[in-house]
Protein backbone atom coordinates (compact mmCIF):
# COMPACT_ATOMS: atom_id res chain seq x y z
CA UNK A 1 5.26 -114.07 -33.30
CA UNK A 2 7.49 -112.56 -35.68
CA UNK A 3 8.03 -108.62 -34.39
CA UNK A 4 6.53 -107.36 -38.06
CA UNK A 5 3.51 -109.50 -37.72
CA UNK A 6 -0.10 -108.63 -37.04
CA UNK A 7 0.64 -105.11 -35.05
CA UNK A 8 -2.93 -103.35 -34.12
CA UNK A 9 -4.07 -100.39 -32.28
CA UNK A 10 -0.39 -98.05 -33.09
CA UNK A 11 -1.20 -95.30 -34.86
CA UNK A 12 -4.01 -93.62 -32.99
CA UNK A 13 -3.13 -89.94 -30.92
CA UNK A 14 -2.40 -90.75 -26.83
CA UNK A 15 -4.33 -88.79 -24.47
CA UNK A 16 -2.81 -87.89 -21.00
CA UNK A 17 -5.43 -88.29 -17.78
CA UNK A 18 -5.27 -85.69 -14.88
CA UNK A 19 -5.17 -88.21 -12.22
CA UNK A 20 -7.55 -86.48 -9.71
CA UNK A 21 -9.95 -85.36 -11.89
CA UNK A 22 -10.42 -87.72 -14.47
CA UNK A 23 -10.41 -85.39 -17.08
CA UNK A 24 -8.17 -85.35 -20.02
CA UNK A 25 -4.28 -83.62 -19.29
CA UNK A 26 -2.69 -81.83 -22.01
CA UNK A 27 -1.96 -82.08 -25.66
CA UNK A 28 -2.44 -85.12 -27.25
CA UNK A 29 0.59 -86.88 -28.49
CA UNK A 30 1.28 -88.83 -31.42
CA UNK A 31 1.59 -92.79 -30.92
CA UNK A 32 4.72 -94.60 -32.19
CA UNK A 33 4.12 -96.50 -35.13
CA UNK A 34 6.04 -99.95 -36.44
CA UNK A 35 8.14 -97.62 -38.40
CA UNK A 36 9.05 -95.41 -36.07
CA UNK A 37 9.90 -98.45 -33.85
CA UNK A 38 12.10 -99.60 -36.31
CA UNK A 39 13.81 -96.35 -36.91
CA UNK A 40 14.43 -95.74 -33.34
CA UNK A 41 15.84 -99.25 -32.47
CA UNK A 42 18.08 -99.02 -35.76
CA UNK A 43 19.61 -95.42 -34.38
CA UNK A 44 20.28 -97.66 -31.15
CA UNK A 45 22.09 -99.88 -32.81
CA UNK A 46 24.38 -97.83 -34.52
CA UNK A 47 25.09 -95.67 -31.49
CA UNK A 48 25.88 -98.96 -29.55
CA UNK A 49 28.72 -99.37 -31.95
CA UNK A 50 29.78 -95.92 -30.55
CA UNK A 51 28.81 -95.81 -26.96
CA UNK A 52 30.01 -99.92 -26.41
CA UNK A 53 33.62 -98.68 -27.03
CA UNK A 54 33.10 -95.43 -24.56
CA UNK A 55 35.79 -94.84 -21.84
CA UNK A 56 34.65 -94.80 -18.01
CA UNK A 57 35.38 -90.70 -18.30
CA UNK A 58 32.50 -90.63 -21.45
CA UNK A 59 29.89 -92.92 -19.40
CA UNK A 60 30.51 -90.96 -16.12
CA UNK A 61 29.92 -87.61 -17.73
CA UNK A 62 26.65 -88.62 -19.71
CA UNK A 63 25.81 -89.89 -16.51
CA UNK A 64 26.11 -86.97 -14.35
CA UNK A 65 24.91 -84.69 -16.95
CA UNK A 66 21.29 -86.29 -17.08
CA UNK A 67 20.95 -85.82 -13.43
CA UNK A 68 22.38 -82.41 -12.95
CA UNK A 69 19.68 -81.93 -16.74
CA UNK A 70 17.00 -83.32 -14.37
CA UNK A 71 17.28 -81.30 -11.33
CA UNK A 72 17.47 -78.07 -13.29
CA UNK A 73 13.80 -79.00 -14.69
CA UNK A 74 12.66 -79.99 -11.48
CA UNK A 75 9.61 -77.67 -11.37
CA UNK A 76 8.77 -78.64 -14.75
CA UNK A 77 8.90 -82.28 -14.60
CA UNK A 78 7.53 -82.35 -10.98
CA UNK A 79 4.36 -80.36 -11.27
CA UNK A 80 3.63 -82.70 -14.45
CA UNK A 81 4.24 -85.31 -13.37
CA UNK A 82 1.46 -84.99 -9.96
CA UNK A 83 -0.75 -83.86 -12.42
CA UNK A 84 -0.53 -87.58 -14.54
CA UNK A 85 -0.10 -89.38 -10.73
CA UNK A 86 -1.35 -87.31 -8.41
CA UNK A 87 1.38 -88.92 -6.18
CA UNK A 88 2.13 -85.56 -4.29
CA UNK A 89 5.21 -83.14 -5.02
CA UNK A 90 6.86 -84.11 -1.46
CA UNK A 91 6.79 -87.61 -2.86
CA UNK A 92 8.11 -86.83 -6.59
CA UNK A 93 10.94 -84.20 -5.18
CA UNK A 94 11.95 -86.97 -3.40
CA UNK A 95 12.09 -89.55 -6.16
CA UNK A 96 13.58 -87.09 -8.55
CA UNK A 97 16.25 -86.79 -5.91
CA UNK A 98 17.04 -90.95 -5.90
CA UNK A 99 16.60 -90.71 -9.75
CA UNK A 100 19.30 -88.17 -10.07
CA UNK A 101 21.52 -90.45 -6.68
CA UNK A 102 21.26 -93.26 -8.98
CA UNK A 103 22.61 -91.75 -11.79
CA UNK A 104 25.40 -90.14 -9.97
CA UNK A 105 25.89 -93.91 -8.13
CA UNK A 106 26.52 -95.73 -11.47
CA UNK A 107 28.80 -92.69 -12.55
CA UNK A 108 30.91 -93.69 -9.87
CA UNK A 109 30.70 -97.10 -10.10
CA UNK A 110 31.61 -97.11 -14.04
CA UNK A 111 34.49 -94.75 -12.74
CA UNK A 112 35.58 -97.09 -10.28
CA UNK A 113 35.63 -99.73 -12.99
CA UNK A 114 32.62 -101.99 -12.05
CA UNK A 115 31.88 -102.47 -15.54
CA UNK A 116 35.45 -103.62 -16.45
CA UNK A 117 36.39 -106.08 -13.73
CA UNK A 118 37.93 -108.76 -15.74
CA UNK A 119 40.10 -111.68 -13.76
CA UNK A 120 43.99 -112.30 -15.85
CA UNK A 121 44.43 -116.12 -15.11
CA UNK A 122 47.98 -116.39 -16.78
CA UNK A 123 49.39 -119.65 -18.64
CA UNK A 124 50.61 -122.80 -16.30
CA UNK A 125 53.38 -124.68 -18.69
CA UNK A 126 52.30 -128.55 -19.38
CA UNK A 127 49.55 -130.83 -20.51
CA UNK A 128 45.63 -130.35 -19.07
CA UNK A 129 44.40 -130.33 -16.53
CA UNK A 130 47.16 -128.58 -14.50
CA UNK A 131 48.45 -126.68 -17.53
CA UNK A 132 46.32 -124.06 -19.70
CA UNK A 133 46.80 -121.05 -22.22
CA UNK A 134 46.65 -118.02 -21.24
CA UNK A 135 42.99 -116.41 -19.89
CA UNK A 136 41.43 -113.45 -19.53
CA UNK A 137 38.21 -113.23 -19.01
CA UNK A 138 36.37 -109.52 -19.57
CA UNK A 139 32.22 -108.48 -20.11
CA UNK A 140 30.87 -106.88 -22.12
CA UNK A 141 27.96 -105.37 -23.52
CA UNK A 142 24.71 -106.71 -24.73
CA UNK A 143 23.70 -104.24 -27.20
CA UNK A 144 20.47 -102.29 -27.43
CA UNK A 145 17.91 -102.72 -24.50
CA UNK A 146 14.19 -102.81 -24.67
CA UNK A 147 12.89 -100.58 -21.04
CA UNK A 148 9.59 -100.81 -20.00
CA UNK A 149 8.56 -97.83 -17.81
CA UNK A 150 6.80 -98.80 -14.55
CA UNK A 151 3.38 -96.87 -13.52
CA UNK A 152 4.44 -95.99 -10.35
CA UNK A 153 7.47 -94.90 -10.62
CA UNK A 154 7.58 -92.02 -12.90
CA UNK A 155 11.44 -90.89 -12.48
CA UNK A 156 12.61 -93.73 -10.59
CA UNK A 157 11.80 -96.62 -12.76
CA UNK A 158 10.95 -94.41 -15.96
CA UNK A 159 12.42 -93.56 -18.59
CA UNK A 160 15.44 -92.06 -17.02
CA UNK A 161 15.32 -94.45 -13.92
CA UNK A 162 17.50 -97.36 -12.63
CA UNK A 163 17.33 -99.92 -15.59
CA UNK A 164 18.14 -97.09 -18.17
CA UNK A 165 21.16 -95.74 -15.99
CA UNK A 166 22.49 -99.28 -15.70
CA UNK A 167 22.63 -100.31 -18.81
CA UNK A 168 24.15 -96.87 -20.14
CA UNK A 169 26.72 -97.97 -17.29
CA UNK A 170 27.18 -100.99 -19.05
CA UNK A 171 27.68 -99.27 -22.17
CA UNK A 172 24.48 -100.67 -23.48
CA UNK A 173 21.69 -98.22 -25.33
CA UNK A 174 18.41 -98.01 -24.47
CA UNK A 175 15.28 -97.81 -26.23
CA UNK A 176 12.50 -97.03 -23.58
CA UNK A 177 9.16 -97.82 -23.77
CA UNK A 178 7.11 -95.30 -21.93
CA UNK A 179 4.42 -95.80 -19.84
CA UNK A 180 0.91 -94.24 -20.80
CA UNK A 181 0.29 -93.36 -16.95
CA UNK A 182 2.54 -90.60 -17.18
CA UNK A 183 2.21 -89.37 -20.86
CA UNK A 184 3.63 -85.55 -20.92
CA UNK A 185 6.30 -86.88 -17.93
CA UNK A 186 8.18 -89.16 -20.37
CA UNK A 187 8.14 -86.77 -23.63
CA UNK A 188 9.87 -84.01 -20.98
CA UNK A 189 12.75 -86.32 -19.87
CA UNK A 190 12.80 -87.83 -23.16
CA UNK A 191 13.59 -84.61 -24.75
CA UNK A 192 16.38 -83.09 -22.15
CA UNK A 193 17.93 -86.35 -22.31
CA UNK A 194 18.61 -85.58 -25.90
CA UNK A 195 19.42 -82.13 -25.16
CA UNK A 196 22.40 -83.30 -22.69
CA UNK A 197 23.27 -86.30 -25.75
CA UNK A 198 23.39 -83.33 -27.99
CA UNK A 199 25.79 -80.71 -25.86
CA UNK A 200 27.83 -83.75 -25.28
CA UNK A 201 28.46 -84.80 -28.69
CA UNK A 202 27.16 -88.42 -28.84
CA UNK A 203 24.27 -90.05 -30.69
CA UNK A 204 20.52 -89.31 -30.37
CA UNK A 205 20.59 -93.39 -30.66
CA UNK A 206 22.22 -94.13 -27.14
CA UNK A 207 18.48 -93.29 -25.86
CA UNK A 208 15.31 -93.75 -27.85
CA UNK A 209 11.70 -94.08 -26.68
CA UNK A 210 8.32 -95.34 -28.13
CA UNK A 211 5.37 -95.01 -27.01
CA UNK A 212 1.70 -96.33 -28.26
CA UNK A 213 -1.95 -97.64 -26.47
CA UNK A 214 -2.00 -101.39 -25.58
CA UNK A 215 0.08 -104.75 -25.32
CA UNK A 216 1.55 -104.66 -29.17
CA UNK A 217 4.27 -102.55 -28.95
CA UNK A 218 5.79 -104.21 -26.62
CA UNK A 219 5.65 -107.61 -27.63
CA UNK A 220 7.10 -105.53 -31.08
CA UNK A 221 9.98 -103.88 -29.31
CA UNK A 222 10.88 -106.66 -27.15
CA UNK A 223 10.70 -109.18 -30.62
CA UNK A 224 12.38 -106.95 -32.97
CA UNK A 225 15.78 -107.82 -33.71
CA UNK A 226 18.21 -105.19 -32.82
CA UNK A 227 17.29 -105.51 -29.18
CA UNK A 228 19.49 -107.56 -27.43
CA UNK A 229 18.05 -108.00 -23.72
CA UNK A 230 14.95 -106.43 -22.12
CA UNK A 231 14.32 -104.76 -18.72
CA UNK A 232 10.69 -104.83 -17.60
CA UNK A 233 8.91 -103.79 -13.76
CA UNK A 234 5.36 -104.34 -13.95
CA UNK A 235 2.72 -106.52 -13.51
CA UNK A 236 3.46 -110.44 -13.23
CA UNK A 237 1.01 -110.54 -16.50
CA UNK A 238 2.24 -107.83 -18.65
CA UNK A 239 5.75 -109.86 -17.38
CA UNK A 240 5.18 -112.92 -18.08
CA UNK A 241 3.50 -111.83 -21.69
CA UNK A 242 6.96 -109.99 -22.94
CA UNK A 243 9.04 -113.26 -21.01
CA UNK A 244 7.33 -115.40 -23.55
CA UNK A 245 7.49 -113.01 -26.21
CA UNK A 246 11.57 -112.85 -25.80
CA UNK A 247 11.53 -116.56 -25.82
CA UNK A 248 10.17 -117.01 -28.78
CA UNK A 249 12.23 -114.87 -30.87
CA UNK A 250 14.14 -116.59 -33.46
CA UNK A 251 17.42 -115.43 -31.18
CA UNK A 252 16.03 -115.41 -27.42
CA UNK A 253 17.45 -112.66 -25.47
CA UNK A 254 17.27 -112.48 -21.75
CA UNK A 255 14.68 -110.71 -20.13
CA UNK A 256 14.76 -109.06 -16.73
CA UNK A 257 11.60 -108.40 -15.15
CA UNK A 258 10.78 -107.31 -11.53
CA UNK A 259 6.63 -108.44 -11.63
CA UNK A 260 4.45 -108.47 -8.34
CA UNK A 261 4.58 -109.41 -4.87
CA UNK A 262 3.22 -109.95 -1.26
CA UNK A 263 6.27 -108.82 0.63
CA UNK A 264 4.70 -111.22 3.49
CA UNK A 265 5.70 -109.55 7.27
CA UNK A 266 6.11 -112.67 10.05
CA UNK A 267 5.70 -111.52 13.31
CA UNK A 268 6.26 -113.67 16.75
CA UNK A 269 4.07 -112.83 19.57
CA UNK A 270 7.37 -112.08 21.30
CA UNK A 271 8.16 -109.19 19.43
CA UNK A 272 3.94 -107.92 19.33
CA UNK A 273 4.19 -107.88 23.14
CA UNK A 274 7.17 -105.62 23.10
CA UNK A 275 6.05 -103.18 21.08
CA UNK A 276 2.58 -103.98 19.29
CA UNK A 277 1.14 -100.53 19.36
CA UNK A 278 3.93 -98.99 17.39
CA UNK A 279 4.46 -101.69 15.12
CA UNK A 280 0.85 -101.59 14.37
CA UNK A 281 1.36 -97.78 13.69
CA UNK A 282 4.68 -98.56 11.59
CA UNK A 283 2.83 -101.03 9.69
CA UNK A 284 -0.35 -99.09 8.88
CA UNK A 285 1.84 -96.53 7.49
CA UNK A 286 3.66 -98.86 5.38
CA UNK A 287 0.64 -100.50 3.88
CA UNK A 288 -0.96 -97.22 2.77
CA UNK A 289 2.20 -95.51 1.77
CA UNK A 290 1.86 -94.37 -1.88
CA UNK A 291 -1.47 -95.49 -1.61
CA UNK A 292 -0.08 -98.89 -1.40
CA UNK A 293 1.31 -98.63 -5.14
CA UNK A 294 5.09 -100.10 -4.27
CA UNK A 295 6.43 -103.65 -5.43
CA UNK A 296 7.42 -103.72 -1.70
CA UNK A 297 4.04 -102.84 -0.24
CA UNK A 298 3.33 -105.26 3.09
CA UNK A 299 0.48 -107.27 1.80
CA UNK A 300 0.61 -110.78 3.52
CA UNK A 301 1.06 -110.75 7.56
CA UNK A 302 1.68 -114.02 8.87
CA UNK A 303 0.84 -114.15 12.87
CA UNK A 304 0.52 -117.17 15.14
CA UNK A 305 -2.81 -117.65 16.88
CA UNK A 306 -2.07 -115.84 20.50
CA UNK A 307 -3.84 -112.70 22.83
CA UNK A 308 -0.86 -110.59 21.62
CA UNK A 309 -1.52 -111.33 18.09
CA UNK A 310 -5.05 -110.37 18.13
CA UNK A 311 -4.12 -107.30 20.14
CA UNK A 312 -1.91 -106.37 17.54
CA UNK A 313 -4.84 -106.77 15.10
CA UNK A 314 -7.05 -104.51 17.08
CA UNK A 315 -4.38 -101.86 17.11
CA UNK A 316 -3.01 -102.36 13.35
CA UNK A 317 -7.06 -101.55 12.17
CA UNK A 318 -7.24 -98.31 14.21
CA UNK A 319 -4.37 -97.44 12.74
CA UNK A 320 -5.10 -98.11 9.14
CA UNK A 321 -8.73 -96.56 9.98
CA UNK A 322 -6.84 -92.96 10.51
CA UNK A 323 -4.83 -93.16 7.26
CA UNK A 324 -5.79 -91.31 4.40
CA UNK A 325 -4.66 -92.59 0.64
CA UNK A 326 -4.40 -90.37 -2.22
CA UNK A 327 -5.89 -91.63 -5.40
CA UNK A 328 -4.38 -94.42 -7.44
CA UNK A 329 -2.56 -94.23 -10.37
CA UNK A 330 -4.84 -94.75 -13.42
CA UNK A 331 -8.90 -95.71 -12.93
CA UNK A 332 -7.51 -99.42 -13.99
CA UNK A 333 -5.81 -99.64 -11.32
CA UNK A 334 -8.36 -98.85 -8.73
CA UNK A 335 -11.11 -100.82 -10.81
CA UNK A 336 -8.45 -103.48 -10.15
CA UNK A 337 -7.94 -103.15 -6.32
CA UNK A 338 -11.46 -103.41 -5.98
CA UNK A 339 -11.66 -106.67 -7.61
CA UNK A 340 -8.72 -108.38 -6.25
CA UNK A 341 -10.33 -107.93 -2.83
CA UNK A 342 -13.61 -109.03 -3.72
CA UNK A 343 -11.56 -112.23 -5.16
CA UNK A 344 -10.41 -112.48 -2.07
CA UNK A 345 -13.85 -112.29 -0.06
CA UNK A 346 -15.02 -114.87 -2.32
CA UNK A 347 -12.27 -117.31 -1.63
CA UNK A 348 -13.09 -117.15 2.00
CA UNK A 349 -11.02 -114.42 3.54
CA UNK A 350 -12.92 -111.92 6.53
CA UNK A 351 -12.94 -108.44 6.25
CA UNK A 352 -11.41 -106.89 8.97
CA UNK A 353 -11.44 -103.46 7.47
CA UNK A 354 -13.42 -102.81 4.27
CA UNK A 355 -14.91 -99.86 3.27
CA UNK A 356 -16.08 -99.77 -0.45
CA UNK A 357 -16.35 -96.31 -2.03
CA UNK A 358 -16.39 -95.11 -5.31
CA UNK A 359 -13.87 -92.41 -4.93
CA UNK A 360 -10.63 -92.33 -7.16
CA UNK A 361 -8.92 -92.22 -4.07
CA UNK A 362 -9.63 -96.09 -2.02
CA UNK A 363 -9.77 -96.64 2.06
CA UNK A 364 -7.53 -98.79 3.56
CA UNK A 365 -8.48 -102.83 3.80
CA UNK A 366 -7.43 -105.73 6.25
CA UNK A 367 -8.67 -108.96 5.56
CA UNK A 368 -7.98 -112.12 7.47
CA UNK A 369 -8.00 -115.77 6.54
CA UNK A 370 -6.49 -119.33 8.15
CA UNK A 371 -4.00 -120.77 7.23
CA UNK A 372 -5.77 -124.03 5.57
CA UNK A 373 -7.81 -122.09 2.96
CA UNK A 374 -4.56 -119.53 2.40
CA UNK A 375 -2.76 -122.75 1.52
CA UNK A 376 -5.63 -124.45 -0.47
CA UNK A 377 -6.66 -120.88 -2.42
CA UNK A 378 -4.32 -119.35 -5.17
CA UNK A 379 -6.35 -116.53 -5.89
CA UNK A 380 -5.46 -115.57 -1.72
CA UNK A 381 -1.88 -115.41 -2.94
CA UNK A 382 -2.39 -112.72 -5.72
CA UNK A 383 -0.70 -109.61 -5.58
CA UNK A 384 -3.55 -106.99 -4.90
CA UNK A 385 -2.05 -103.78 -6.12
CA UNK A 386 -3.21 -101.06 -3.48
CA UNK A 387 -3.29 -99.85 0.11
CA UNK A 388 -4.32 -103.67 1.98
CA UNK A 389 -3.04 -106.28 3.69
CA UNK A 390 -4.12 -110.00 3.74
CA UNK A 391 -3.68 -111.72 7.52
CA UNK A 392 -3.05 -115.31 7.71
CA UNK A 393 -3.73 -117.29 11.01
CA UNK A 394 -1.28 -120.42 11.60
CA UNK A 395 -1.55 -122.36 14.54
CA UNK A 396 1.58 -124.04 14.94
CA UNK A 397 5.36 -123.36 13.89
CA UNK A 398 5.27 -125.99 10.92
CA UNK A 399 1.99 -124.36 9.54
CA UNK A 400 3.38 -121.31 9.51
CA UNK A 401 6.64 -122.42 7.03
CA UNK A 402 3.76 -124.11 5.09
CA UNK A 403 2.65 -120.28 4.23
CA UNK A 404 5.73 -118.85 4.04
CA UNK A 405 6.71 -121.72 1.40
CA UNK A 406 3.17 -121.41 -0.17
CA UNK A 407 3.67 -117.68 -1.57
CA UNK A 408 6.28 -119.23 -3.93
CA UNK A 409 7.98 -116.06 -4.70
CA UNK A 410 8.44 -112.77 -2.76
CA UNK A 411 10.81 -109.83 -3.25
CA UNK A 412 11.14 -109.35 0.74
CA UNK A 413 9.85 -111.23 3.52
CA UNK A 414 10.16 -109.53 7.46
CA UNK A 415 10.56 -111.30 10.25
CA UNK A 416 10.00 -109.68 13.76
CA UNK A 417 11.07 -111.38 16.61
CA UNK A 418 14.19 -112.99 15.52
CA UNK A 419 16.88 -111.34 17.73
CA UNK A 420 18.04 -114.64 19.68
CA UNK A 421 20.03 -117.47 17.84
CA UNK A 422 17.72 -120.34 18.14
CA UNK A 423 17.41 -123.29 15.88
CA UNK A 424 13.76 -121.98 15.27
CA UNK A 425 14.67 -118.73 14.29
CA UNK A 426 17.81 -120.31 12.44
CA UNK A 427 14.95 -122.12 10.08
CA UNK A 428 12.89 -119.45 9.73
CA UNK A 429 15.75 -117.47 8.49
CA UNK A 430 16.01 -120.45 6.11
CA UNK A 431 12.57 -120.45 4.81
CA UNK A 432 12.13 -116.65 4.26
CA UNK A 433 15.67 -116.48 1.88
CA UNK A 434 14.19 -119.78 -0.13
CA UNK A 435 11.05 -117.70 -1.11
CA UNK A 436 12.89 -113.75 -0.68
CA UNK A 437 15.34 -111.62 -2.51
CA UNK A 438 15.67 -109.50 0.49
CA UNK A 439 14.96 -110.45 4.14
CA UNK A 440 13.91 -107.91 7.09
CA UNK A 441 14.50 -108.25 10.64
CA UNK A 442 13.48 -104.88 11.79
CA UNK A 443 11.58 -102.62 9.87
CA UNK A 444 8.97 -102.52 6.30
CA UNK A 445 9.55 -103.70 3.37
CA UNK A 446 8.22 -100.15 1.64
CA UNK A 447 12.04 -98.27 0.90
CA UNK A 448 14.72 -100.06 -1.14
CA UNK A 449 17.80 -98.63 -0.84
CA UNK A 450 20.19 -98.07 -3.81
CA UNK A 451 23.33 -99.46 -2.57
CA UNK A 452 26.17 -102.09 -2.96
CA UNK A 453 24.26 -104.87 -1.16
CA UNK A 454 20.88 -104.28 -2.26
CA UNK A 455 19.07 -106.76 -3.77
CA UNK A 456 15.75 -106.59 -5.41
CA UNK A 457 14.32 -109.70 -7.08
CA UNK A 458 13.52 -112.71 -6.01
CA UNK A 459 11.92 -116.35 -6.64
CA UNK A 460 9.02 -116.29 -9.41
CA UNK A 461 6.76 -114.65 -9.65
CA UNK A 462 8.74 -111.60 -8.35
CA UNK A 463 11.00 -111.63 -11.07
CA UNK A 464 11.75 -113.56 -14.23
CA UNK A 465 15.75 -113.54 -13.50
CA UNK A 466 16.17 -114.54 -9.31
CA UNK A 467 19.83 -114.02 -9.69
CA UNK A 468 20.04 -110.24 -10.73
CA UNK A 469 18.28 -107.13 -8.90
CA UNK A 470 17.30 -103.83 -10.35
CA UNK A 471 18.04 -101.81 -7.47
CA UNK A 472 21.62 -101.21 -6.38
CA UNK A 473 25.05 -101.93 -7.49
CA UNK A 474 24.71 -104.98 -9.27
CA UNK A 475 21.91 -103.76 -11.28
CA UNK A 476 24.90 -103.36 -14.08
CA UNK A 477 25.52 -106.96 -14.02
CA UNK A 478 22.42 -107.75 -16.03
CA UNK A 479 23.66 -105.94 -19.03
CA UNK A 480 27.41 -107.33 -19.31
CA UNK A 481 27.98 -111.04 -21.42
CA UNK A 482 31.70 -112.58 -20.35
CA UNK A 483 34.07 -113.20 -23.01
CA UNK A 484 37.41 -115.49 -22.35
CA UNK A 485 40.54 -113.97 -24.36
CA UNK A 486 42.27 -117.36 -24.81
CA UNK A 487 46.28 -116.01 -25.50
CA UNK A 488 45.28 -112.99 -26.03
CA UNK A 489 48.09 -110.45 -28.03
CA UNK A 490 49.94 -107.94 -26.00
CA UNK A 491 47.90 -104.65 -26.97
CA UNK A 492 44.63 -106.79 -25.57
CA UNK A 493 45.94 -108.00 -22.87
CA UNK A 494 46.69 -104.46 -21.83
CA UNK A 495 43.37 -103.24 -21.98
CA UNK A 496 42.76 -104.72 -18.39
CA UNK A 497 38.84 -105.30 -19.52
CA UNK A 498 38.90 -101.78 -21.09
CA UNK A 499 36.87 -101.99 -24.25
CA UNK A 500 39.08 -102.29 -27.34
């Protein structure tokens, strides 16, 4: 669909939800219409011809500026945003804390030169294939980028989060599209972002942000023509709707999305009888963390019929039984988490733990299921977005790799038990990187570190793009296009991947 085309549903006022009570949160705020869109994604485009040719010095000090800008409002932008999440203030300090490390991270990094490397491959005299002109090949930047805010994330992966810092690393702009979860959250970064643009003399442009009810704007943003690549965490739908929407442009543009999954955990009955009890407490812990609202969340366990298995069982639903959730994110969400275990029930899985209630806030569940249906059942290998955990039952070391393989995509898998080097662990190493960005050996999957060898994406449908991550170092990678400079003259050459 052409990005001007049938656009419904933009021009009404947004209302902001208090997420504990229900009840409406603040002003209301006005929606972003199609020409608003348009004006904000044409100042993005002329301030990429600006921020594009920025030094490493300009990048790092933006960079450092919008995190020193966010801990100074850290009362401010805290308190709001528990009231749009009701994700607790110990749990927002601490993710205004990594949004302000990452920041700081890809300030360093750009000063380091990350987003330069280039490789000089000088002439060879004579004919091909031994002799060739002179090469050097540089990257550089996209252009404009189309962010989508995640729900749960409202720092971290928002509109001042990892993707946006990246690609400003990059010396891409960004034109964010805010999520509606956390309303009043996004118009306060929003604005000190272009409070630190301002004092540092550099284009309102190099940030922008829309914001509007439902799907359209999106599919408008990510279709209109200025933007050059997109950056998307969400829900393997809403995912999978903008991939398709970026392919059918008239000029397709690469589109990174992290989407849902299972995170499955593998445990031997080895490792259960060593320490069972406080893995089962570890685990517990992980699954309800958040409320169970984390990409990483441990929602498949994958345990081989055995007394220390179903001991571990026992223990892991006393342990979930004491946990406590706060409420989720938006009533969708927990109308949603509801249904995706009652899909589940339906499809033959056993409740192991399931206590219905109609609270914002949900109890724990454990459900159980062999392996056979698991494998014969799609609907068993849905993401359920919440504070569960699906068990599969496997009887024998090849029917377990069946499951593994089954799942199809995963951002982590963890395998406990695999301290020896046998050729059984050896393939089970094997499997769990085929279907895994990331792969555990001691541990939860719940915590992603931001750091040089992170990597977070993995097989579809945990991401659109199984090559990049959008956590860590090489998060900057998605946003930089390499260019050969074939005999380049002198003053080029001398850049050294600088931009000219």
């Amino acid at each position: 669909m052409d990005w001007i085309g049938q656009i419904h549903g933009m021009f009404q006022m947004l209302y902001a939800t208090h997420a504990r009570t229900g009840e409406p949160y603040g002003a209301a705020l006005p929606s972003t219409s199609l020409a608003d869109l348009d004006q904000a994604t044409a100042q993005a485009s002329t301030a990429f011809e600006v921020w594009q040719a920025s030094d490493a010095a300009t990048r790092a000090h933006l960079l450092q500026g919008l995190a020193t800008a966010l801990e100074s409002e850290r009362d401010t932008l805290v308190t709001t945003a528990d009231a749009e999440t009701g994700l607790g203030m110990a749990r927002l300090n601490g993710e205004l804390d990594r949004t302000a490390f990452q920041l700081r991270r890809f300030a360093q990094l750009v000063t380091a030169g990350a987003a330069f490397a280039h490789v000089d491959d000088p002439a060879v005299p004579g004919l091909p294939p031994a002799g060739h002109p002179a090469l050097m090949r540089v990257r550089v930047p996209l252009g404009p980028v189309a962010m989508f805010a995640a729900s749960n994330f409202p720092f971290a992966f928002s509109v001042l989060g990892g993707d946006t810092a990246s690609a400003l690393a990059a010396g891409c702009t960004v034109v964010v599209k805010a999520h509606n979860g956390h309303l009043h959250t996004s118009r306060l970064v929003f604005a000190l972002i272009q409070t630190v643009l301002t004092a540092q003399g550099l284009p309102a442009g190099v940030v922008q942000m829309v914001q509007a009810e439902g799907f359209e704007i999106g599919v408008a943003l990510i279709q209109h023509p200025r933007i050059a690549a997109g950056a998307f965490t969400g829900s393997t739908r809403g995912g999978l709707a903008l991939q398709q929407a970026a392919r059918e442009r008239v000029r397709p543009i690469p589109f990174y999305g992290e989407l849902g999954s299972i995170n499955p955990v593998l445990a031997t009955p080895t490792a259960l009888a060593l320490g069972g009890e406080a893995l089962a407490q570890t685990l517990a812990a992980s699954i309800a963390l958040g409320c169970g609202q984390f990409c990483t969340n441990p929602g498949l366990l994958v345990l081989q019929r055995s007394p220390e298995s179903v001991a571990f069982v026992q223990a892991l639903v006393t342990a979930l039984q004491a946990q406590q959730p706060h409420v989720m994110l938006t009533a969708g969400m927990r109308h949603a988490f509801d249904a995706g275990l009652v899909a589940q029930l339906q499809a033959g899985a056993r409740a192991l733990l399931h206590e219905p209630v109609a609270d914002r806030a949900p109890r724990p569940a454990l459900l159980e299921v062999d392996a056979d249906p698991f494998l014969r059942h799609a609907v068993l290998r849905d993401e359920v977005f919440g504070p569960s955990s699906l068990i599969v039952w496997y009887d024998d070391t090849a029917q377990g790799h069946q499951v593994l393989h089954a799942v199809g995509g995963a951002l982590t898998v963890t395998l406990w038990g695999m301290s020896e080097d046998t050729p059984a662990h050896r393939a089970w190493v094997r499997t769990a990187a085929s279907v895994a960005g990331r792969v555990l050996f001691a541990g939860v999957p719940t915590g992603v570190a931001v750091s040089a060898g992170q990597q977070h994406g993995g097989p579809w449908p945990s991401s659109t793009a199984p090559f990049s991550t959008s956590v860590g170092d090489a998060a900057l990678d998605r946003f930089l296009r390499p260019v050969a400079y074939q005999d380049a003259p002198a003053w080029l050459s001398a850049c050294q991947g600088q931009p000219c």
